[in-house]
C-alpha atoms as a PDB file:
ATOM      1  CA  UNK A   1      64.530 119.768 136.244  1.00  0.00           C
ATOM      2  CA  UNK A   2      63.804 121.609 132.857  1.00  0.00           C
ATOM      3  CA  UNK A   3      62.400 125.188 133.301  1.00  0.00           C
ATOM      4  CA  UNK A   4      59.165 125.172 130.971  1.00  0.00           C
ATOM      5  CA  UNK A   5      58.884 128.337 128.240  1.00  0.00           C
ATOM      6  CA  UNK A   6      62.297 129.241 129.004  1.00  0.00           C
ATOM      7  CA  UNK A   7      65.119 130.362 125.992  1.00  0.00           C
ATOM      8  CA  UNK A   8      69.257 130.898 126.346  1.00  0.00           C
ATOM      9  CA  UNK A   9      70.037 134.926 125.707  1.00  0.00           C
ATOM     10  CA  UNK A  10      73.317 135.453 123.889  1.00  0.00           C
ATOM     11  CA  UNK A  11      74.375 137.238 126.810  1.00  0.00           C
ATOM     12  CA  UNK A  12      73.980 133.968 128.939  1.00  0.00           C
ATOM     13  CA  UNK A  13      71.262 133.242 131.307  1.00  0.00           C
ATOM     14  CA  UNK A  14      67.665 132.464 130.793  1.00  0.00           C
ATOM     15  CA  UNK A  15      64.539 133.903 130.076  1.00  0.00           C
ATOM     16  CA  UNK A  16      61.302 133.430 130.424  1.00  0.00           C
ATOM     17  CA  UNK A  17      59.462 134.016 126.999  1.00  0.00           C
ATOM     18  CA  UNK A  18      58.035 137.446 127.046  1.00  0.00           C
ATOM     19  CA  UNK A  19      53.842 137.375 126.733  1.00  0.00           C
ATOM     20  CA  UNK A  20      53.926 139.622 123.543  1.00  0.00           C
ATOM     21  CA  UNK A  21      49.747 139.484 123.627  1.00  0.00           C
ATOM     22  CA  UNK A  22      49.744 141.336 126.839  1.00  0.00           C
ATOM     23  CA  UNK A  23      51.832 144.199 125.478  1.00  0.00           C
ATOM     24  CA  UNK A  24      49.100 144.620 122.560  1.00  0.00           C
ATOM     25  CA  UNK A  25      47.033 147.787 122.925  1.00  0.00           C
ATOM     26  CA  UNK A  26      43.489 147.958 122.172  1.00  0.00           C
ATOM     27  CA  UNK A  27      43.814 151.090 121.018  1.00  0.00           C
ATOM     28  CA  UNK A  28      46.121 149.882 118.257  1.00  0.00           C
ATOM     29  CA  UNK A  29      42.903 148.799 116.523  1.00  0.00           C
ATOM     30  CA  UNK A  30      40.055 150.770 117.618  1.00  0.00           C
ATOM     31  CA  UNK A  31      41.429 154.059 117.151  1.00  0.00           C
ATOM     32  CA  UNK A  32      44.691 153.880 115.482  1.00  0.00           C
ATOM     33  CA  UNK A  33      48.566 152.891 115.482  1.00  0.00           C
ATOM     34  CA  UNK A  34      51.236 154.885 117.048  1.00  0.00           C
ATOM     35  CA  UNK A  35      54.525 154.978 117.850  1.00  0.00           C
ATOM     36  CA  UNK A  36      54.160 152.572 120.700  1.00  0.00           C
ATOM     37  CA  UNK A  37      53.235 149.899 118.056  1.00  0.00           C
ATOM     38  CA  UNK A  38      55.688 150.613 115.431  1.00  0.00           C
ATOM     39  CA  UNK A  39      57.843 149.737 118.333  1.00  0.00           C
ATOM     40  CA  UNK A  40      56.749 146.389 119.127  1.00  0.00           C
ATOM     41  CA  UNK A  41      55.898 145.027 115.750  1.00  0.00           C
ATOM     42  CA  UNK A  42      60.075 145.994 115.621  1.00  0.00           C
ATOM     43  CA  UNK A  43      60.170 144.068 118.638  1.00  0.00           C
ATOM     44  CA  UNK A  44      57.546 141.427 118.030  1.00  0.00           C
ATOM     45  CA  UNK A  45      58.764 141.132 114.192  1.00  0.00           C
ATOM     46  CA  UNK A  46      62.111 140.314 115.182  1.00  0.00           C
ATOM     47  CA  UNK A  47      61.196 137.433 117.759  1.00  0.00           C
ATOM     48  CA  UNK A  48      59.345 135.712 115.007  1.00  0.00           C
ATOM     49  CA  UNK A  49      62.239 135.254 112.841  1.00  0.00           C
ATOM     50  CA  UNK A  50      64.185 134.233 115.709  1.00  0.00           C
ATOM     51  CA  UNK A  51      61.807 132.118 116.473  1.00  0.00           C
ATOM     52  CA  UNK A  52      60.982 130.025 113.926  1.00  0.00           C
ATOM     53  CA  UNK A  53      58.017 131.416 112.627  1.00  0.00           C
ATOM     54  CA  UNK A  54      58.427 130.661 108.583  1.00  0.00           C
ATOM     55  CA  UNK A  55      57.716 133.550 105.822  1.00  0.00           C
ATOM     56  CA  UNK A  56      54.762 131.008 104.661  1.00  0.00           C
ATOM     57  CA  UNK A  57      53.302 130.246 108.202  1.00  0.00           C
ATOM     58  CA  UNK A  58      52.890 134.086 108.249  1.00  0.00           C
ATOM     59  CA  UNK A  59      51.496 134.601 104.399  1.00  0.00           C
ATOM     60  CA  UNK A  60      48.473 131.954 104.770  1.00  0.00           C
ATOM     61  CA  UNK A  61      46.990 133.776 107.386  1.00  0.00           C
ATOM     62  CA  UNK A  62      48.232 137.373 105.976  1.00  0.00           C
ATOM     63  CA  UNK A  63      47.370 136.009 102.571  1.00  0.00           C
ATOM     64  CA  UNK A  64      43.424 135.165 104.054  1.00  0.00           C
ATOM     65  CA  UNK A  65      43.568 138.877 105.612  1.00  0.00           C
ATOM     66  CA  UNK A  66      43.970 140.524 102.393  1.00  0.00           C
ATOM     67  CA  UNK A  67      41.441 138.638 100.278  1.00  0.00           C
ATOM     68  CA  UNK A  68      39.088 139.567 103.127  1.00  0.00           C
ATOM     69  CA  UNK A  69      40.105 143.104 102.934  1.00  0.00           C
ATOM     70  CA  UNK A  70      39.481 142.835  99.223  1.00  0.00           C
ATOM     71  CA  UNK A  71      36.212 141.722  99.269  1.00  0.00           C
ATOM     72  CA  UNK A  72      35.322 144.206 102.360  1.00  0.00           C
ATOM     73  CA  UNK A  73      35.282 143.257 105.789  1.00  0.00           C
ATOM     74  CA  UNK A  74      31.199 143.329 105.952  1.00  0.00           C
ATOM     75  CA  UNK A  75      30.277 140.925 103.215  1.00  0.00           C
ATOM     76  CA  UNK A  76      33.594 138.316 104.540  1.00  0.00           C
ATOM     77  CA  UNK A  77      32.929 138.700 108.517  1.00  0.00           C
ATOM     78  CA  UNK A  78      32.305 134.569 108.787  1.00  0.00           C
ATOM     79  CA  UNK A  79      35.819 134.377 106.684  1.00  0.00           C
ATOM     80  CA  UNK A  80      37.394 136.313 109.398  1.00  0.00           C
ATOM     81  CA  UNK A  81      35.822 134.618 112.172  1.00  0.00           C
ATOM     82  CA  UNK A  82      37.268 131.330 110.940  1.00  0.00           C
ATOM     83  CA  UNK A  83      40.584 132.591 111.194  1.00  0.00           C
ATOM     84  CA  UNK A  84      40.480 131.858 115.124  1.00  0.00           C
ATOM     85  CA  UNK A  85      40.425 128.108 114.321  1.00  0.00           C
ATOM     86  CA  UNK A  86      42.254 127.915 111.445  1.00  0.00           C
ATOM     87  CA  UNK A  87      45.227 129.982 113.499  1.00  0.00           C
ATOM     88  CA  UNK A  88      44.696 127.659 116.504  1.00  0.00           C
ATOM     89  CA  UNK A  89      45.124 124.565 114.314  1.00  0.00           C
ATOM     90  CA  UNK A  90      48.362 125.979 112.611  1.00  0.00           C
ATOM     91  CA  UNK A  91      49.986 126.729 115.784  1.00  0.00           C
ATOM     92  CA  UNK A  92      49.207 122.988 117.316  1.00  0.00           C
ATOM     93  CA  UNK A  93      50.443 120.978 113.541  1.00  0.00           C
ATOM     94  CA  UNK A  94      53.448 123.401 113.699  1.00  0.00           C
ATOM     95  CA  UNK A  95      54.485 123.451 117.120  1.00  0.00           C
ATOM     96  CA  UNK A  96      56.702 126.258 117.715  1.00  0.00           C
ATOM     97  CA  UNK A  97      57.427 129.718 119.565  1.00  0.00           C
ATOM     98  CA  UNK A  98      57.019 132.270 116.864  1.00  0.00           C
ATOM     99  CA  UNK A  99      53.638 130.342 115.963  1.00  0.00           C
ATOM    100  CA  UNK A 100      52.425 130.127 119.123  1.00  0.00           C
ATOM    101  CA  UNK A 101      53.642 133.632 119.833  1.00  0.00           C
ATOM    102  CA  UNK A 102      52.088 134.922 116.475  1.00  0.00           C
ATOM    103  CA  UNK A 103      48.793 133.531 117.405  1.00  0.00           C
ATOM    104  CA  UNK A 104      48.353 134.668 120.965  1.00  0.00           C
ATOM    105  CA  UNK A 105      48.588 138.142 119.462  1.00  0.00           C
ATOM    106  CA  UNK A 106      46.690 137.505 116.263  1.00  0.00           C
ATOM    107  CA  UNK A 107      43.787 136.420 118.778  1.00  0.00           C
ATOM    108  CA  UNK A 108      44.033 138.983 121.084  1.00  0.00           C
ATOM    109  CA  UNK A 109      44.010 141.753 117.985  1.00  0.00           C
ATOM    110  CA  UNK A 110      41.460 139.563 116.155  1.00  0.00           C
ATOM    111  CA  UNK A 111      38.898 139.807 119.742  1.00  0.00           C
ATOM    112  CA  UNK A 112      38.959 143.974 118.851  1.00  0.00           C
ATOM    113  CA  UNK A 113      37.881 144.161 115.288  1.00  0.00           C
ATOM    114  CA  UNK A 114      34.371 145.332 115.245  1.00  0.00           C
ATOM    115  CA  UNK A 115      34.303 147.592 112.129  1.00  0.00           C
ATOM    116  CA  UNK A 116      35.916 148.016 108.801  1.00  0.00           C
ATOM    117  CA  UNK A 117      38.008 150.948 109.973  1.00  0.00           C
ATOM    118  CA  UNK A 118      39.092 148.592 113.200  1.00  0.00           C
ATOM    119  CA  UNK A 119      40.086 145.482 110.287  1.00  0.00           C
ATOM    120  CA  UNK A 120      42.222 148.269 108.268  1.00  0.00           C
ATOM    121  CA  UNK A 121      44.451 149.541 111.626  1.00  0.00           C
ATOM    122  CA  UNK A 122      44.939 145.803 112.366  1.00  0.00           C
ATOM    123  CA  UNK A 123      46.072 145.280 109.261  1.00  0.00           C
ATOM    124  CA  UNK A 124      48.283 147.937 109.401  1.00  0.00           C
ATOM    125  CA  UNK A 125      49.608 146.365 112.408  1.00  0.00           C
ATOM    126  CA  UNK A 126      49.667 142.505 110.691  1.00  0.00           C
ATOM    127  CA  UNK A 127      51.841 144.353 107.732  1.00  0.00           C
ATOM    128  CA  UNK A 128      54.605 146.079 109.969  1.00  0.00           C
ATOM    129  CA  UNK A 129      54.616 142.445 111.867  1.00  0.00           C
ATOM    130  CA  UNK A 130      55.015 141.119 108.588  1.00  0.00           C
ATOM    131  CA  UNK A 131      57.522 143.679 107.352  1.00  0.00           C
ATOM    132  CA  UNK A 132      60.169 143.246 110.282  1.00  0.00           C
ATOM    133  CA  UNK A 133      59.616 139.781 110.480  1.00  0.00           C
ATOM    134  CA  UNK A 134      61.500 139.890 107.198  1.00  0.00           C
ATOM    135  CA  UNK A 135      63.442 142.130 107.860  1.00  0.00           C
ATOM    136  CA  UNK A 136      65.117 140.407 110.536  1.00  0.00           C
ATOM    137  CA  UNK A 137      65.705 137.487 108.571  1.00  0.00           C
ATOM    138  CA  UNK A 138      62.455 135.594 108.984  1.00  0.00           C
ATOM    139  CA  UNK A 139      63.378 132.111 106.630  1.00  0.00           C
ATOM    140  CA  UNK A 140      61.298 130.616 103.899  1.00  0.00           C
ATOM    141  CA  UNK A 141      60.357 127.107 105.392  1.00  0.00           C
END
């Protein structure tokens, strides 16, 4: 019988895939970031690139983010609101953990953003994802 969600650790065993949305804090983008998220975009960034999430999976939506931010949050709030769907059709074509993992959280951070202020502290938080993601090794394609 195969064990749905489940990975090998190095250390041997299994595990069941952690549910990174549910350790997102709202306060993360409604007031601001702290040390508590510096620590899991570490963690978070680092299961992406172990995970299979590419550099360019992560740009196209990052990439969208920052033209939005560009223009201002106000005058491109339909442009952010279409992220939802274009993140839930990415994750589906693509098919794999770091997506799917990526997107859970990206839709749990996206359901907080009211305000400018709220878009700038979650993208703070999308650019230290983005940053360790890298860091750890997160591939090209």
């Amino acid at each position: 019988m195969q064990h749905p969600r489940r990975d090998f650790k190095n250390q041997g065993g299994y595990q069941d895939h952690p549910d990174w949305s549910s350790q997102v804090k709202t306060d993360w983008v409604t007031n601001k970031i702290d040390e508590d998220a510096v620590n899991f975009t570490e963690k978070f960034g680092s299961y992406l690139a172990k995970n299979r999430l590419t550099t360019s999976q992560i740009r196209n939506i990052y990439g969208e983010l920052k033209r939005i931010q560009m223009k201002g949050f106000e005058e491109e709030r339909t442009s952010f609101l279409l992220l939802l769907p274009k993140m839930a059709y990415a994750a589906k074509r693509n098919n794999n953990d770091g997506l799917t993992a990526f997107k859970k959280v990206f839709d749990k951070i996206h359901t907080n953003v009211k305000t400018a202020e709220q878009y700038n502290n979650m993208m703070d938080l999308m650019e230290a994802i983005l940053a360790y993601h890298k860091a750890f090794g997160g591939r090209e394609n």
